[in-house]
N, C-alpha and C. Protein backbone atom coordinates (compact mmCIF):
# COMPACT_ATOMS: atom_id res chain seq x y z
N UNK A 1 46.39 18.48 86.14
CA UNK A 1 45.25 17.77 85.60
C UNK A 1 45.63 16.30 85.42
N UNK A 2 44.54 15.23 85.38
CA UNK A 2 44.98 14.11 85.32
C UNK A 2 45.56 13.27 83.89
N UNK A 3 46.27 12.94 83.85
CA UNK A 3 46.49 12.34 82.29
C UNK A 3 45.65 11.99 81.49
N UNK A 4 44.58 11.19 82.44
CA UNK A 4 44.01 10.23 81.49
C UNK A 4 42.35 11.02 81.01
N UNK A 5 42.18 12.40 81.48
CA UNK A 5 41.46 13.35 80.95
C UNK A 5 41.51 14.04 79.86
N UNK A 6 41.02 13.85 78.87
CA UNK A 6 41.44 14.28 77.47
C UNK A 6 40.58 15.32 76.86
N UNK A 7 41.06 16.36 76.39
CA UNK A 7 40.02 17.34 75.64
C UNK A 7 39.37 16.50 74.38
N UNK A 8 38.45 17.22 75.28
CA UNK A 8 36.63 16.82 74.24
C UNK A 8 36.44 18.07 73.45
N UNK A 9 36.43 18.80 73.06
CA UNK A 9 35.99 20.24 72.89
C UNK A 9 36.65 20.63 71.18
N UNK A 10 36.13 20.63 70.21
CA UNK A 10 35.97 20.92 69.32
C UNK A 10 36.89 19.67 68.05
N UNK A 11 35.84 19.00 68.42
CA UNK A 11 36.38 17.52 67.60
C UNK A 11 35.34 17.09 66.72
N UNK A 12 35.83 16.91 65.51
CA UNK A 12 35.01 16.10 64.74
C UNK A 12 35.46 14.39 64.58
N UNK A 13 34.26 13.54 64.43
CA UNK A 13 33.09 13.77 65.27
C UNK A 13 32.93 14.73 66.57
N UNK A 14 32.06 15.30 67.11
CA UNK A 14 31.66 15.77 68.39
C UNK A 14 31.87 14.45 69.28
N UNK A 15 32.43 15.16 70.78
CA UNK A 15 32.67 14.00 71.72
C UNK A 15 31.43 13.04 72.22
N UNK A 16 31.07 12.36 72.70
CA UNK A 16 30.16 10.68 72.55
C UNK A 16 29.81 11.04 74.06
N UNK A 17 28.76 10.76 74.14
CA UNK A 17 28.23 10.57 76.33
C UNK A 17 29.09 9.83 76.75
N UNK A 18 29.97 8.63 75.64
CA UNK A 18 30.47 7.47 76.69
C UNK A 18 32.10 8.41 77.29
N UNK A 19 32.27 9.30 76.30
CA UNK A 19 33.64 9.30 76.32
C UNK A 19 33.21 11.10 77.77
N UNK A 20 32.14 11.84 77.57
CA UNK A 20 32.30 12.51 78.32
C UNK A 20 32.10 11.78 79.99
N UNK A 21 31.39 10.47 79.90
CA UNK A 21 31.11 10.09 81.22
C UNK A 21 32.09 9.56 81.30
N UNK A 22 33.36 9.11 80.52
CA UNK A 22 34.50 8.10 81.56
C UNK A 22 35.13 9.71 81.71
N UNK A 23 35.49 10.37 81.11
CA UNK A 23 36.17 11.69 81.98
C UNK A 23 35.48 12.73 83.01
N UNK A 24 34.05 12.13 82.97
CA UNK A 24 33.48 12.73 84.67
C UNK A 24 33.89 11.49 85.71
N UNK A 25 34.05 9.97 85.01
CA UNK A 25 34.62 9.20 86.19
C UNK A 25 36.08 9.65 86.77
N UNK A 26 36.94 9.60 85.71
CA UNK A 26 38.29 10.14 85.90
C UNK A 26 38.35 11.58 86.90
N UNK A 27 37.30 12.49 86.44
CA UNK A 27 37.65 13.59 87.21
C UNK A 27 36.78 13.03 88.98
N UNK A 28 36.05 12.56 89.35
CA UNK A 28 35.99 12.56 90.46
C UNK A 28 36.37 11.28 91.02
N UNK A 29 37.04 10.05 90.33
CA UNK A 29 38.77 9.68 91.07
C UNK A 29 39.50 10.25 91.50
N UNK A 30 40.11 11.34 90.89
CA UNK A 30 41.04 12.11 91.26
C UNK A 30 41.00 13.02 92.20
N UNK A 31 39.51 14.05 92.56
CA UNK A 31 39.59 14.68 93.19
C UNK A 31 38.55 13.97 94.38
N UNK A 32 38.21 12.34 94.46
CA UNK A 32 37.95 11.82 95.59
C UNK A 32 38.95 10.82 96.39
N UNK A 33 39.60 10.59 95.47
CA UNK A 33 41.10 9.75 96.07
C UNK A 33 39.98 8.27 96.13
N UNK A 34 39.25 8.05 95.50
CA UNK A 34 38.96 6.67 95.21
C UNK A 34 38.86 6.19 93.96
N UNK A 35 39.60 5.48 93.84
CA UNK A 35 39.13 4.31 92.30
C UNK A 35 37.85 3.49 92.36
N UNK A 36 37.70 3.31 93.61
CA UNK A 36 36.36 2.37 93.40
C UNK A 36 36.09 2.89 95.00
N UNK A 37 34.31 3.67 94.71
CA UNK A 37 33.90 3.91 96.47
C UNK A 37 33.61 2.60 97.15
N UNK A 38 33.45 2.94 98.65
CA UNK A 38 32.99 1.82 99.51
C UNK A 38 31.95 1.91 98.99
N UNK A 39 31.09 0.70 99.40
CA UNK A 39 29.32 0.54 99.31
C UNK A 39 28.69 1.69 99.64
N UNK A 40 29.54 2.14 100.98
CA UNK A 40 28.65 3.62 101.61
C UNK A 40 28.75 4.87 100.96
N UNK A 41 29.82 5.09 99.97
CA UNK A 41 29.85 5.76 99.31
C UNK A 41 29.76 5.90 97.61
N UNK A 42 29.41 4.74 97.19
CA UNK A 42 28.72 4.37 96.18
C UNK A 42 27.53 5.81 95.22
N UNK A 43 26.49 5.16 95.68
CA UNK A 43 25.80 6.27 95.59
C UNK A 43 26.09 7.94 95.33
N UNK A 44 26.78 8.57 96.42
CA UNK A 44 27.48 9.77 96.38
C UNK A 44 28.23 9.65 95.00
N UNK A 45 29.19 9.10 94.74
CA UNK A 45 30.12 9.09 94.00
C UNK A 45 29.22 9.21 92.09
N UNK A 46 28.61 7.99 92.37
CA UNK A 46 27.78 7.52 91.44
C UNK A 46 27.04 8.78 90.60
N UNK A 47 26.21 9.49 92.09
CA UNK A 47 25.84 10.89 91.63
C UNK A 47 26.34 12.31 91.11
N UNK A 48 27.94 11.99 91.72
CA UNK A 48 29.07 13.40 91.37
C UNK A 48 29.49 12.81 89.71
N UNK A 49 29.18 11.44 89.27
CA UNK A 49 29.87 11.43 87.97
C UNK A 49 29.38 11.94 87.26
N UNK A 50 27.99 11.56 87.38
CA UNK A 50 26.88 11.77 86.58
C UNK A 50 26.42 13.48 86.29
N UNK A 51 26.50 13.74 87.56
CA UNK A 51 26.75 15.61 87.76
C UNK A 51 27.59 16.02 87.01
N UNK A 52 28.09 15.80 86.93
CA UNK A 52 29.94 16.25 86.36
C UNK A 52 29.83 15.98 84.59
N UNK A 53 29.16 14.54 84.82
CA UNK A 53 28.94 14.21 82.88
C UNK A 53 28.20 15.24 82.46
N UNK A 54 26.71 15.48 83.27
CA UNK A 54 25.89 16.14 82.91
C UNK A 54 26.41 17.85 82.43
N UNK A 55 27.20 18.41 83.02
CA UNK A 55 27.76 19.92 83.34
C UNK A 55 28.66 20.14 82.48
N UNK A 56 29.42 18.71 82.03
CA UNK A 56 30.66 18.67 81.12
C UNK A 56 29.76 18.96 79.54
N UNK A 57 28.29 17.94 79.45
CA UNK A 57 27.82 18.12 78.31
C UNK A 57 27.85 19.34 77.78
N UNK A 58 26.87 20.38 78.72
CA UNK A 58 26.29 21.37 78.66
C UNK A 58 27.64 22.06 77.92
N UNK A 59 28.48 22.03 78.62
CA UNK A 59 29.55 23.07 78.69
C UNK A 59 29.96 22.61 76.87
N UNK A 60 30.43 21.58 76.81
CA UNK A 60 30.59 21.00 75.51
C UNK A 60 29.99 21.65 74.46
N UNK A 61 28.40 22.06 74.88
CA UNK A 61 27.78 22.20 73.77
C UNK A 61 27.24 23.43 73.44
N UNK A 62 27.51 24.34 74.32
CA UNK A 62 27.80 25.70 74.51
C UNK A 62 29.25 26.59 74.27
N UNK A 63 30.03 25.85 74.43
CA UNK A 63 30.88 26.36 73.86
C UNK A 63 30.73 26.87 72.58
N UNK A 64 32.06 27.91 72.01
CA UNK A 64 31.85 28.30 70.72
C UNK A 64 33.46 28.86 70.18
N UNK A 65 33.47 28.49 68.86
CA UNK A 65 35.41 28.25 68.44
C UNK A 65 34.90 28.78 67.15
N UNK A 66 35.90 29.94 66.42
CA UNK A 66 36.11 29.67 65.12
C UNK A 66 36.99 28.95 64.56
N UNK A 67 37.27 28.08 65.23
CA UNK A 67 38.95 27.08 64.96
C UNK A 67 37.91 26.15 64.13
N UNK A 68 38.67 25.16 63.39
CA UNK A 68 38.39 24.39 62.47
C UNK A 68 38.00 23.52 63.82
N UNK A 69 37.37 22.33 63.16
CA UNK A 69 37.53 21.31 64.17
C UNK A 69 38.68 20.42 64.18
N UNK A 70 39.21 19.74 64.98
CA UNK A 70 40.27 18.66 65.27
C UNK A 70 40.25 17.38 64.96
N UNK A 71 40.83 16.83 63.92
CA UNK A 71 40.52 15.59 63.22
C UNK A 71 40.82 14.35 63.85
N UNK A 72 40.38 13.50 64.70
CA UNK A 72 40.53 12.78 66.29
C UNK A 72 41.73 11.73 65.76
N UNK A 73 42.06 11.70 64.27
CA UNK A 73 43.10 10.30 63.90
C UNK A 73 44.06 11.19 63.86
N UNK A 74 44.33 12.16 63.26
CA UNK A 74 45.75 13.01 63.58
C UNK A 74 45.55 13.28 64.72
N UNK A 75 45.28 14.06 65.87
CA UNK A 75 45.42 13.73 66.87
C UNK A 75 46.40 12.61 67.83
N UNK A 76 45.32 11.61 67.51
CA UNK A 76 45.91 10.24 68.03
C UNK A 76 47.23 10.08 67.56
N UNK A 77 47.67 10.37 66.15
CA UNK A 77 48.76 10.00 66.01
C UNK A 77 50.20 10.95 66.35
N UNK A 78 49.39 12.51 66.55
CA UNK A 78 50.35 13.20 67.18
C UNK A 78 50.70 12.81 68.96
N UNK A 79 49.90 12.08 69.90
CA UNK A 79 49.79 11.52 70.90
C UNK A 79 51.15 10.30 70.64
N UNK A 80 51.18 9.36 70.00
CA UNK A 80 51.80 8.65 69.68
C UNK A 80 53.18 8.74 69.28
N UNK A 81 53.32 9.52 68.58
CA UNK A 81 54.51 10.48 68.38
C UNK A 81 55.24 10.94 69.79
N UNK A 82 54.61 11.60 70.43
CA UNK A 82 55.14 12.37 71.56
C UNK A 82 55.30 11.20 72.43
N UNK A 83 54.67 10.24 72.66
CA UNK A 83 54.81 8.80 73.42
C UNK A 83 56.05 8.45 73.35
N UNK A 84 56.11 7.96 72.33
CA UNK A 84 57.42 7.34 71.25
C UNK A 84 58.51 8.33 72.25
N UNK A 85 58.32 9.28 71.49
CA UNK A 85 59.20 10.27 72.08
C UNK A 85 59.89 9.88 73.80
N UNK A 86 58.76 10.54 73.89
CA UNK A 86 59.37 10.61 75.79
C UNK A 86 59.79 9.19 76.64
N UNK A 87 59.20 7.90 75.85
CA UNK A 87 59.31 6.93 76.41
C UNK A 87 60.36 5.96 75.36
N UNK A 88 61.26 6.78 74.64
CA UNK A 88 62.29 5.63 73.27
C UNK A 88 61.12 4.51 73.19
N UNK A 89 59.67 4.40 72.96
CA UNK A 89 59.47 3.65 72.03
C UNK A 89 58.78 3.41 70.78
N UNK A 90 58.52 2.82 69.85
CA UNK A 90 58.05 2.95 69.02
C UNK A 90 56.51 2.78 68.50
């Protein structure tokens, strides 16, 4: 999976359209091998994000957890931690 794809899925706050549409961009970068389409493929691309945001919502909001929800600042700071970690820095 790509790094920069991050679980959305049982967070308080609930995840944001902006944050599910940059990880439908991320996911069809990756599985189109473009960062940025040609003109000619613009469009296409444009439409698989949007597909993908759209499907990611659904899925988001259908889901169902008896887990608490995930508090997004601990989180972050367990991310940071493990950073630190693997990369000696601080």
């Amino acid at each position: 999976m790509c790094r920069n794809i991050r679980t959305l899925f049982n967070f308080d706050p609930p995840a944001t359209d902006e944050e599910i549409h940059a990880a439908a961009i991320q996911y069809v970068r990756k599985i189109s091998g473009y960062n940025k389409p040609s003109k000619a493929n613009e469009d296409t691309f444009n439409n698989a994000v949007n597909e993908v945001a759209r499907i990611t919502k659904n899925l988001l909001d259908t889901l169902q957890t008896s887990a608490e929800p995930r508090n997004r600042e601990v989180e972050a700071e367990r991310a940071r931690v493990r950073t630190a970690k693997r990369f000696g820095t601080s």
